[in-house]
Every structure is written in structure tokens, then in C-alpha cells.
PDB file of N, CA and C in Angstrom:
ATOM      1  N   UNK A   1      23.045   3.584 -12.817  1.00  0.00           N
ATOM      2  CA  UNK A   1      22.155   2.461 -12.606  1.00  0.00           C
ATOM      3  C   UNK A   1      20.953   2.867 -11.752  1.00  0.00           C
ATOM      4  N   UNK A   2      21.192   3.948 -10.767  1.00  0.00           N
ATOM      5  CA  UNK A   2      20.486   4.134  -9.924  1.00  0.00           C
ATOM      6  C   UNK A   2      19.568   4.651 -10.769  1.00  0.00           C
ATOM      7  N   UNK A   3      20.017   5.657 -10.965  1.00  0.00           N
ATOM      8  CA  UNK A   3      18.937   7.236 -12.319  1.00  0.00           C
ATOM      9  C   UNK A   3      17.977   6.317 -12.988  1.00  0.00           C
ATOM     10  N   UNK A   4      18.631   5.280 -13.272  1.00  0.00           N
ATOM     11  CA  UNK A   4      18.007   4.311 -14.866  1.00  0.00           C
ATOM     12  C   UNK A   4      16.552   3.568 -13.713  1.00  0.00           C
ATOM     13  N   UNK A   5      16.745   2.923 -12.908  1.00  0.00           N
ATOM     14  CA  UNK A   5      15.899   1.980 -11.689  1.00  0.00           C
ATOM     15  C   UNK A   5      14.881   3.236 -11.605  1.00  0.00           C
ATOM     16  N   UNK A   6      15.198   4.509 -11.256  1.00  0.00           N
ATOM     17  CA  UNK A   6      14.145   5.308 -10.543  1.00  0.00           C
ATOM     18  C   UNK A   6      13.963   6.009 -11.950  1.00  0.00           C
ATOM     19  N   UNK A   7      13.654   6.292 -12.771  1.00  0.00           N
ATOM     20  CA  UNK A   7      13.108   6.476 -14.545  1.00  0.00           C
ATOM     21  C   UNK A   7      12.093   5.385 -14.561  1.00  0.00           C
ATOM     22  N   UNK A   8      12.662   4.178 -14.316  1.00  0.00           N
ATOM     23  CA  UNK A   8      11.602   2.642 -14.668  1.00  0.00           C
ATOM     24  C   UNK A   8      10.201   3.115 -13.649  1.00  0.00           C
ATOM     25  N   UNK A   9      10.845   3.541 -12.310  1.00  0.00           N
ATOM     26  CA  UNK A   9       9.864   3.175 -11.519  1.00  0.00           C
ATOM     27  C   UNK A   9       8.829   4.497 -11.553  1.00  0.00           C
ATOM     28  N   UNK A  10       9.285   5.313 -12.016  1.00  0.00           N
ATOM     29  CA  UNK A  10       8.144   6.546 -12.552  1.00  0.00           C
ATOM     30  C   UNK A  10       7.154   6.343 -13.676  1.00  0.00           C
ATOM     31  N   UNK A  11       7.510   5.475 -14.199  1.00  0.00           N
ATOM     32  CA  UNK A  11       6.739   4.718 -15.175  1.00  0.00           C
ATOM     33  C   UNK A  11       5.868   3.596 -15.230  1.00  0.00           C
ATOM     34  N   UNK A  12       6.362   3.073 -14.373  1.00  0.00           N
ATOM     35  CA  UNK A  12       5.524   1.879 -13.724  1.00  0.00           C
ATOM     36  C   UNK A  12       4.252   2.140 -13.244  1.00  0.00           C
ATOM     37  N   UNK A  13       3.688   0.955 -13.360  1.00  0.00           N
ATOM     38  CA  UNK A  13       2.397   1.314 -12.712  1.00  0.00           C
ATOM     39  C   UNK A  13       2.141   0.602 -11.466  1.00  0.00           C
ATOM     40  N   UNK A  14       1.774   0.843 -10.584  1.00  0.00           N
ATOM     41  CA  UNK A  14       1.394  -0.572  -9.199  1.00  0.00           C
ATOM     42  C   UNK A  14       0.341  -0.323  -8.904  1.00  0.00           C
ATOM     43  N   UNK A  15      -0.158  -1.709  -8.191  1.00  0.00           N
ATOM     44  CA  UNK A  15      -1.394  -1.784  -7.443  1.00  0.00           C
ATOM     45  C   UNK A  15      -1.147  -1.655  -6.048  1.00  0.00           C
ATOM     46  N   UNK A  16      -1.445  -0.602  -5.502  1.00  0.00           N
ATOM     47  CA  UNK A  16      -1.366  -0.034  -4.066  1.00  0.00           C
ATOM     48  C   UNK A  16      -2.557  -0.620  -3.421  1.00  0.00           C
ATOM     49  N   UNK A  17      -2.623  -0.525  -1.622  1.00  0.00           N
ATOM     50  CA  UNK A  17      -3.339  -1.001  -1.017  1.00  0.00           C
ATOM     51  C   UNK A  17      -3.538   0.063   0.125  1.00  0.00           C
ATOM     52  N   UNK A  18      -3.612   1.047   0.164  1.00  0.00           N
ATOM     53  CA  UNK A  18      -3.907   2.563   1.519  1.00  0.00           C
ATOM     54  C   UNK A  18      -4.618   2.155   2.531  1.00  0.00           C
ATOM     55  N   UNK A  19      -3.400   2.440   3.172  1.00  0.00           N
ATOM     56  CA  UNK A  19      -4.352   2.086   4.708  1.00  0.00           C
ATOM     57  C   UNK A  19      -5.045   3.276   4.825  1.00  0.00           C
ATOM     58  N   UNK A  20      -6.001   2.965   6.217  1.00  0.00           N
ATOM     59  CA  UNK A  20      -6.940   4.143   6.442  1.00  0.00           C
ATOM     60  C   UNK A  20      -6.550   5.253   6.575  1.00  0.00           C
ATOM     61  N   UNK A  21      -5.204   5.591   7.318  1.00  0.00           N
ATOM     62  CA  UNK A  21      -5.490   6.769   7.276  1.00  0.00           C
ATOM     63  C   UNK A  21      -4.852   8.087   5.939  1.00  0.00           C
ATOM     64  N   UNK A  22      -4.893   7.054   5.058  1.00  0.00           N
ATOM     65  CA  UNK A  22      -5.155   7.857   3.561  1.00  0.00           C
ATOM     66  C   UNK A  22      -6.066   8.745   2.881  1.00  0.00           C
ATOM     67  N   UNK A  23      -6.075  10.173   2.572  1.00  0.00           N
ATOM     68  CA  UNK A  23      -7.367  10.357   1.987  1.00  0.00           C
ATOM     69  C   UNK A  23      -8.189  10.027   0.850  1.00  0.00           C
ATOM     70  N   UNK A  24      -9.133  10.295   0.234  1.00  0.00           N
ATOM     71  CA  UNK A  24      -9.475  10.686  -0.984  1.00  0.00           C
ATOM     72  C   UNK A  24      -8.553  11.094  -2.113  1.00  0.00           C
ATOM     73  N   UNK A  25      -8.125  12.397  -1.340  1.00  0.00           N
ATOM     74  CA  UNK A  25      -7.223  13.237  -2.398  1.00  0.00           C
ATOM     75  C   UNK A  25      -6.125  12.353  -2.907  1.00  0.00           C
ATOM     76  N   UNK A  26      -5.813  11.568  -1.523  1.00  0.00           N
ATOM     77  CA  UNK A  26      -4.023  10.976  -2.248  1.00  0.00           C
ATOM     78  C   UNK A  26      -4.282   9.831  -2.937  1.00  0.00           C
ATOM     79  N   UNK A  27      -5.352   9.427  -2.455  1.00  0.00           N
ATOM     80  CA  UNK A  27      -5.792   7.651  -3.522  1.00  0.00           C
ATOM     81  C   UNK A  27      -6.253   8.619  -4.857  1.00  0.00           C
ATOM     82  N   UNK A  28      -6.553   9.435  -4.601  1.00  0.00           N
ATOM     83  CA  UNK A  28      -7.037   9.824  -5.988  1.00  0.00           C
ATOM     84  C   UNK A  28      -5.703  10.573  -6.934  1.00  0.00           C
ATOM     85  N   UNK A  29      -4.995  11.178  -6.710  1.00  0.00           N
ATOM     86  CA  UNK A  29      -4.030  11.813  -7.320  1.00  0.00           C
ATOM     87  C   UNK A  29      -2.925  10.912  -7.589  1.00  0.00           C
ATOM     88  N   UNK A  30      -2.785   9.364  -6.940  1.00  0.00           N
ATOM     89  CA  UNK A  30      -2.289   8.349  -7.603  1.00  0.00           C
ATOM     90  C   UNK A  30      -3.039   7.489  -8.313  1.00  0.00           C
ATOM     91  N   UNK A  31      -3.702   7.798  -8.850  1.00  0.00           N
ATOM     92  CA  UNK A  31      -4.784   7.216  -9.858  1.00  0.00           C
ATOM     93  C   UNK A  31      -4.483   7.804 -11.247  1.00  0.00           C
ATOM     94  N   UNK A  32      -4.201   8.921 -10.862  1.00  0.00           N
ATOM     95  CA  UNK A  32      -4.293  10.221 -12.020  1.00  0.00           C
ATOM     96  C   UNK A  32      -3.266  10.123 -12.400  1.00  0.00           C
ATOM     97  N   UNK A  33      -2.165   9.202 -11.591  1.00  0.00           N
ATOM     98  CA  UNK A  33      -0.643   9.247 -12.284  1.00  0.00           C
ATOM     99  C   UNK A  33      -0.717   7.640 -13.229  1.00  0.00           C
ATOM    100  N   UNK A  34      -1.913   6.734 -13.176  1.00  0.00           N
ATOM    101  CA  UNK A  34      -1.909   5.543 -13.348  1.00  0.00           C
ATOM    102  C   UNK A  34      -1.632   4.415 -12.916  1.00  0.00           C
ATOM    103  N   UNK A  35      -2.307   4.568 -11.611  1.00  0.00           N
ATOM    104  CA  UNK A  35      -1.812   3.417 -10.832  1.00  0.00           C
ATOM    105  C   UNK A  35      -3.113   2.998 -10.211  1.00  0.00           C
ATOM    106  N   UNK A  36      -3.550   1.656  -9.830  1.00  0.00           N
ATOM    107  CA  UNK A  36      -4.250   0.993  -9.461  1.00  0.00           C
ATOM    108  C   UNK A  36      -4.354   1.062  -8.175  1.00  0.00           C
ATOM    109  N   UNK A  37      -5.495   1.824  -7.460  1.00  0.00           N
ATOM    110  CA  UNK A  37      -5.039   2.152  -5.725  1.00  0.00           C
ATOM    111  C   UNK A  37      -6.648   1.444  -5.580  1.00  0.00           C
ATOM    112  N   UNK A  38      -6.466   0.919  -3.902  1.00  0.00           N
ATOM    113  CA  UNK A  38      -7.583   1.186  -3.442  1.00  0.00           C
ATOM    114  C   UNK A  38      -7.396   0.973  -1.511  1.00  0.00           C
ATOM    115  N   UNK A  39      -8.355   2.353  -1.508  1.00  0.00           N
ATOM    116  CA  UNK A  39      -8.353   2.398  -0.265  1.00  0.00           C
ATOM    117  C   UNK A  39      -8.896   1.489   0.564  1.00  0.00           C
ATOM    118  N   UNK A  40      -7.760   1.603   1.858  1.00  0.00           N
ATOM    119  CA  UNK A  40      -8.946   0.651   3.297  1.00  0.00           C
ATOM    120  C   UNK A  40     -10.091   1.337   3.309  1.00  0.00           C
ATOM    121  N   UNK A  41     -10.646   1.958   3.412  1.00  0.00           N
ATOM    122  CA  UNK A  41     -12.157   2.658   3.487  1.00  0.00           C
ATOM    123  C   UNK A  41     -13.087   2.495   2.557  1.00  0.00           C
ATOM    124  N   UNK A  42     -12.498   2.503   1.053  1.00  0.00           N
ATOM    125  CA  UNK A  42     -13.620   1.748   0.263  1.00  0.00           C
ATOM    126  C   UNK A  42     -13.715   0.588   0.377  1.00  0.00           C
ATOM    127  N   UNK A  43     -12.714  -0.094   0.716  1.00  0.00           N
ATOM    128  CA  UNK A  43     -12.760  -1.494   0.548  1.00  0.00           C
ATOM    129  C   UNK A  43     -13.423  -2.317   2.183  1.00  0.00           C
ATOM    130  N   UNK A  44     -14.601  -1.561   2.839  1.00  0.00           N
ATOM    131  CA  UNK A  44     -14.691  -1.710   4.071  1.00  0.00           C
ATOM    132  C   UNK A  44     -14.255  -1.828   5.293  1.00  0.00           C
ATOM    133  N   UNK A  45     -12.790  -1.872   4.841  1.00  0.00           N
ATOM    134  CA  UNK A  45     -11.605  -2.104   6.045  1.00  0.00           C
ATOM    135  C   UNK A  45     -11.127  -0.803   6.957  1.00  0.00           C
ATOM    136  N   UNK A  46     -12.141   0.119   6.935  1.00  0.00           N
ATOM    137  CA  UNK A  46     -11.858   1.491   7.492  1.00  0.00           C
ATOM    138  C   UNK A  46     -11.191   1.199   8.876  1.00  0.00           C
ATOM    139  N   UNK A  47     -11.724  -0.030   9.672  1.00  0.00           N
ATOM    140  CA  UNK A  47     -11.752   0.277  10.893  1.00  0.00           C
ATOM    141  C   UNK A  47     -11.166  -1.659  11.502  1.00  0.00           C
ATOM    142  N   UNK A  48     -10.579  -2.074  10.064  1.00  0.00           N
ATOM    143  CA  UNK A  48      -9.886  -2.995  10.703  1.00  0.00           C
ATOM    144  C   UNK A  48      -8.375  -2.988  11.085  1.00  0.00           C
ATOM    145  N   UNK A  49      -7.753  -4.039  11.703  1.00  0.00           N
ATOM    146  CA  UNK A  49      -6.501  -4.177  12.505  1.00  0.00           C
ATOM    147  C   UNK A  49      -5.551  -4.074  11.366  1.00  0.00           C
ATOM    148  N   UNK A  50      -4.532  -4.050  12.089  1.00  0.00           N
ATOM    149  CA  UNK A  50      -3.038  -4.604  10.967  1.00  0.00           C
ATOM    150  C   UNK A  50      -3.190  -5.917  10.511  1.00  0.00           C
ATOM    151  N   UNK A  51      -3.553  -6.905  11.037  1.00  0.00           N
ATOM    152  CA  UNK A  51      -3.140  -8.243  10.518  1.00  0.00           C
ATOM    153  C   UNK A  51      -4.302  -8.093   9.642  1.00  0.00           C
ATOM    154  N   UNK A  52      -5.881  -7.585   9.294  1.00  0.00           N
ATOM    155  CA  UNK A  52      -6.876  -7.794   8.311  1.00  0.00           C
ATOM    156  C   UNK A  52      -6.336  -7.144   7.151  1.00  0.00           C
ATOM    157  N   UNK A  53      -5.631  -5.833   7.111  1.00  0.00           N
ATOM    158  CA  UNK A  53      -5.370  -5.174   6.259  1.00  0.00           C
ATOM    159  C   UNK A  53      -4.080  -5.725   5.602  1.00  0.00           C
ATOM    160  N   UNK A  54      -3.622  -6.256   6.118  1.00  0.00           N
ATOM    161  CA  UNK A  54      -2.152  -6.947   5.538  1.00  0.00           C
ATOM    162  C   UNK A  54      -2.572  -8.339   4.861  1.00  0.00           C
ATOM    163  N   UNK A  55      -3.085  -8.503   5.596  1.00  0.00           N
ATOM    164  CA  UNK A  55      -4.307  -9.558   4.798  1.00  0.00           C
ATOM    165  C   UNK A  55      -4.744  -9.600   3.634  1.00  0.00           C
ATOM    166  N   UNK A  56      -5.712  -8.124   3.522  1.00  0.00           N
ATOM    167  CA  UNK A  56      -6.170  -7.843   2.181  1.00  0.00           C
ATOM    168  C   UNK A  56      -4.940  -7.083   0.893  1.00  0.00           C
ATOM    169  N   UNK A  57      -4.114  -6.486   1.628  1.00  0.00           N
ATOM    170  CA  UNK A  57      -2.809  -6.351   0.535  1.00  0.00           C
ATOM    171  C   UNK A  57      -2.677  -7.878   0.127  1.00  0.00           C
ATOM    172  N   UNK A  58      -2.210  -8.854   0.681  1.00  0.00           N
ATOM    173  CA  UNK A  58      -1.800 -10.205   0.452  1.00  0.00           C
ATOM    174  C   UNK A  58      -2.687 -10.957  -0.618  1.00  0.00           C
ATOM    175  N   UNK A  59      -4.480 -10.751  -0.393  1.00  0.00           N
ATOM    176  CA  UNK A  59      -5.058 -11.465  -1.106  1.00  0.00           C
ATOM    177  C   UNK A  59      -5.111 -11.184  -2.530  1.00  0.00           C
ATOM    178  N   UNK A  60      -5.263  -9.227  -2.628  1.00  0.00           N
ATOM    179  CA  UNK A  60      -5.236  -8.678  -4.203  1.00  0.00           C
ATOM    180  C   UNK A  60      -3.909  -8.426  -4.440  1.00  0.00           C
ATOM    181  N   UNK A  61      -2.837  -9.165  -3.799  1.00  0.00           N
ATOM    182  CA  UNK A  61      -1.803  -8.887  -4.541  1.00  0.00           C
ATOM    183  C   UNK A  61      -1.118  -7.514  -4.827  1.00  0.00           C
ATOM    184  N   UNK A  62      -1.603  -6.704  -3.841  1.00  0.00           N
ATOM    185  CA  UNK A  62      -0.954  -5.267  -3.806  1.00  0.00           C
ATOM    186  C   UNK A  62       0.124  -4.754  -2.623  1.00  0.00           C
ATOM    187  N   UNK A  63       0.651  -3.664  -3.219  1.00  0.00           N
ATOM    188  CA  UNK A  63       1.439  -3.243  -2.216  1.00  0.00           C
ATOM    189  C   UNK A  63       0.746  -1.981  -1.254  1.00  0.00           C
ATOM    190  N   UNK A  64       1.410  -2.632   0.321  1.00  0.00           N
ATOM    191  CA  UNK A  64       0.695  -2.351   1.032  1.00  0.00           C
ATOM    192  C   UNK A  64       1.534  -0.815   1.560  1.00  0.00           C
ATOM    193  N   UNK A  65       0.752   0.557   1.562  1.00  0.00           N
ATOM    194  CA  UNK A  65       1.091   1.862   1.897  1.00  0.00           C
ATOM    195  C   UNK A  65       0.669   1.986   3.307  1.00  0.00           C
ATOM    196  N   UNK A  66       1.338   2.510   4.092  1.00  0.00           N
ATOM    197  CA  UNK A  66       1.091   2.714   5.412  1.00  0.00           C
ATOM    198  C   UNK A  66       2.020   4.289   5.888  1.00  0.00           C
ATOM    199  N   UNK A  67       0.993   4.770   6.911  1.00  0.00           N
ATOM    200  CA  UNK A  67       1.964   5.955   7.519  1.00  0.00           C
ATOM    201  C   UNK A  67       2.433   5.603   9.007  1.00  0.00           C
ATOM    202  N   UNK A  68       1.841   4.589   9.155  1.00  0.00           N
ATOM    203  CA  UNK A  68       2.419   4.028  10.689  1.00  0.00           C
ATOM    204  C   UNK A  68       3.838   3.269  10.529  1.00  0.00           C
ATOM    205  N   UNK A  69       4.680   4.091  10.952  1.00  0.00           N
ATOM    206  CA  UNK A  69       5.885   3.646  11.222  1.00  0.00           C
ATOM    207  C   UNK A  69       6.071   2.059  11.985  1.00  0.00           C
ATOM    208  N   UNK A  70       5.144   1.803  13.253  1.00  0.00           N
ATOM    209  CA  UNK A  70       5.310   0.538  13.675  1.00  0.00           C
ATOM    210  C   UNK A  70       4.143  -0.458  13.444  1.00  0.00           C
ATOM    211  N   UNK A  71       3.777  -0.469  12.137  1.00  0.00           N
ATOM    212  CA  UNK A  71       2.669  -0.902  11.905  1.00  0.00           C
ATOM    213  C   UNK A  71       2.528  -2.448  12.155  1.00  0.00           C
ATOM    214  N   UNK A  72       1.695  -2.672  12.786  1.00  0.00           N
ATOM    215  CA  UNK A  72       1.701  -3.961  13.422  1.00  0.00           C
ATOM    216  C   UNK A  72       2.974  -4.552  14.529  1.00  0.00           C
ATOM    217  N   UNK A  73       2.948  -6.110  14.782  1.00  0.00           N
ATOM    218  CA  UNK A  73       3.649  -6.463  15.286  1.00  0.00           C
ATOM    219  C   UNK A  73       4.673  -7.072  13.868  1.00  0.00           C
ATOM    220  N   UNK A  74       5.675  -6.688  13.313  1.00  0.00           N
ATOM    221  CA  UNK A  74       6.247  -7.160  12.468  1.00  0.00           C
ATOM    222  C   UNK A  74       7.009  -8.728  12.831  1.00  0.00           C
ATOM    223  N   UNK A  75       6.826  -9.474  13.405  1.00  0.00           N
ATOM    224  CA  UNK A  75       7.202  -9.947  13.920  1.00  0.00           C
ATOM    225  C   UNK A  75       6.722 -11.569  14.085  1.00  0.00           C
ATOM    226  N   UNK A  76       5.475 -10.518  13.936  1.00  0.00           N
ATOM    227  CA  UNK A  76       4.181 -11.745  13.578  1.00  0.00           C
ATOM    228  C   UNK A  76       3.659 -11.815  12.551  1.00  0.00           C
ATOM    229  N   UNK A  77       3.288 -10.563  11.612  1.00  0.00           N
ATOM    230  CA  UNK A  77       3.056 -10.801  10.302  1.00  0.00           C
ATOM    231  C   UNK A  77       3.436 -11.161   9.323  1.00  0.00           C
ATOM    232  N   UNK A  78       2.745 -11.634   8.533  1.00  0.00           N
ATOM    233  CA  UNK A  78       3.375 -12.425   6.950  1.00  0.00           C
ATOM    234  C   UNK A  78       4.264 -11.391   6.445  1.00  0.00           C
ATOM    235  N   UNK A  79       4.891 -10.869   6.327  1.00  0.00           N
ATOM    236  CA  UNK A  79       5.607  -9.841   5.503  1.00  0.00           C
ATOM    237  C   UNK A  79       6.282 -10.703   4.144  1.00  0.00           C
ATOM    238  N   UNK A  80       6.534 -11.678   4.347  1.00  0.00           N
ATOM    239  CA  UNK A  80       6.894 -12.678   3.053  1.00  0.00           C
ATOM    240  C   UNK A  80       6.161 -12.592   2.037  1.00  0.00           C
ATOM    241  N   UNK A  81       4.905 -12.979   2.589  1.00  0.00           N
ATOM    242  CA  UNK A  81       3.942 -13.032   1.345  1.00  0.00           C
ATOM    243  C   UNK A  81       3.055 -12.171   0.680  1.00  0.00           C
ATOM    244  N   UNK A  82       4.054 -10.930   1.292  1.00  0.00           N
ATOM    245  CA  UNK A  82       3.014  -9.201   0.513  1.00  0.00           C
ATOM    246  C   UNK A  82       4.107  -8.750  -0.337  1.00  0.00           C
ATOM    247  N   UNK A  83       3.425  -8.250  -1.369  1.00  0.00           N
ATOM    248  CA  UNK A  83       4.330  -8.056  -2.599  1.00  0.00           C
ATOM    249  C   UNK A  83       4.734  -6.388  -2.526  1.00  0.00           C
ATOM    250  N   UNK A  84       4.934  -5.895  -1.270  1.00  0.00           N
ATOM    251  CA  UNK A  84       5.838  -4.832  -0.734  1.00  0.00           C
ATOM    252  C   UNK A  84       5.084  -4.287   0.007  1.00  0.00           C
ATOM    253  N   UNK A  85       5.543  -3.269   0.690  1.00  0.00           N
ATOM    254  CA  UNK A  85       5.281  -2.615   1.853  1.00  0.00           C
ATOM    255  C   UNK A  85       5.995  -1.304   2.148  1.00  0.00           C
ATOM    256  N   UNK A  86       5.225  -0.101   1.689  1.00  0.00           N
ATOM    257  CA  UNK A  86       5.974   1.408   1.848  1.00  0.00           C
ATOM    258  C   UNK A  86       5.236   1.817   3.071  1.00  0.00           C
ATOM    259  N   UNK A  87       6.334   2.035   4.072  1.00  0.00           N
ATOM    260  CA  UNK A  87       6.051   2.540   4.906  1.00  0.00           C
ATOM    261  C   UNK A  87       6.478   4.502   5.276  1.00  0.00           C
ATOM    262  N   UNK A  88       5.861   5.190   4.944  1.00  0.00           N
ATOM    263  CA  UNK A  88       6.285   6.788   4.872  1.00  0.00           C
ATOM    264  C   UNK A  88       5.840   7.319   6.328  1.00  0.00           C
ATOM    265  N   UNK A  89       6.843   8.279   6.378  1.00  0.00           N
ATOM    266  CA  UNK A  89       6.747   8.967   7.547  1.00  0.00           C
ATOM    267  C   UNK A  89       6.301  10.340   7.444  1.00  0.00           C
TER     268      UNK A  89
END
């Protein structure tokens, strides 16, 4: 069941949301796999907070990529209403 879930999800496509400190290269080389990315930096948000950027995952409906382990105050943010949240270390 597991094998079969992670097959689907190599195939899939998502709309990602990269926080800043993402590069070029990696928004771009998930593009190339077919997936709908867009960075905090194009999207002017280079240099906004957690709650703006969680924000803008929320409004386009993407899932939000982050390398900050304690990103934000979780505690306080909507996390309900974002349609996921990968957080990598």
C-alpha cells in the first residue's frame, strides 16, 4: 500500500509555495519534474514574515515548503487552512 501511495505521489503534480530561502536551481528543477512552484522571491515576498508567507500559500492554494524547522509560531498560525506544509531539514 505504501509502494503503491509513493508511485502516485511521483506522479503527481503540486503547486508548491518556496519560502525564501529556496534557490533558483531548486524552484527550477521542480518545474522540470512538472510541478507548479513559485518562489517567495518572485512573488515579492523575499523579505516577508511567517504569517505573510503562510498567507500567500493559503491564498493560491499551494503547499507551503519551508527549511525552517520552527517556522513560525505554530501555534498561532492557520495551519488548517493550508493545503500542506513540508517542512525539510
Amino acid at each position: 500500500m505504501i509502494t503503491q501511495r509513493l508511485k502516485l505521489l511521483a506522479t503527481e503534480v503540486f503547486r508548491l509555495y518556496l519560502d525564501q530561502m529556496f534557490s533558483v536551481e531548486v524552484a527550477q528543477a521542480l518545474r522540470e519534474q512538472g510541478n507548479d512552484v513559485v518562489r517567495a522571491s518572485e512573488a515579492d515576498y523575499g523579505r516577508a514574515d511567517d504569517q505573510q508567507i503562510l498567507e500567500k500559500a493559503i491564498l493560491e492554494n499551494r503547499i507551503l515548503v519551508t527549511l525552517e524547522e520552527h517556522f513560525g509560531d505554530w501555534v498561532i498560525l492557520r495551519l488548517a487552512d493550508i493545503q500542506g506544509l513540508f517542512v525539510l531539514k
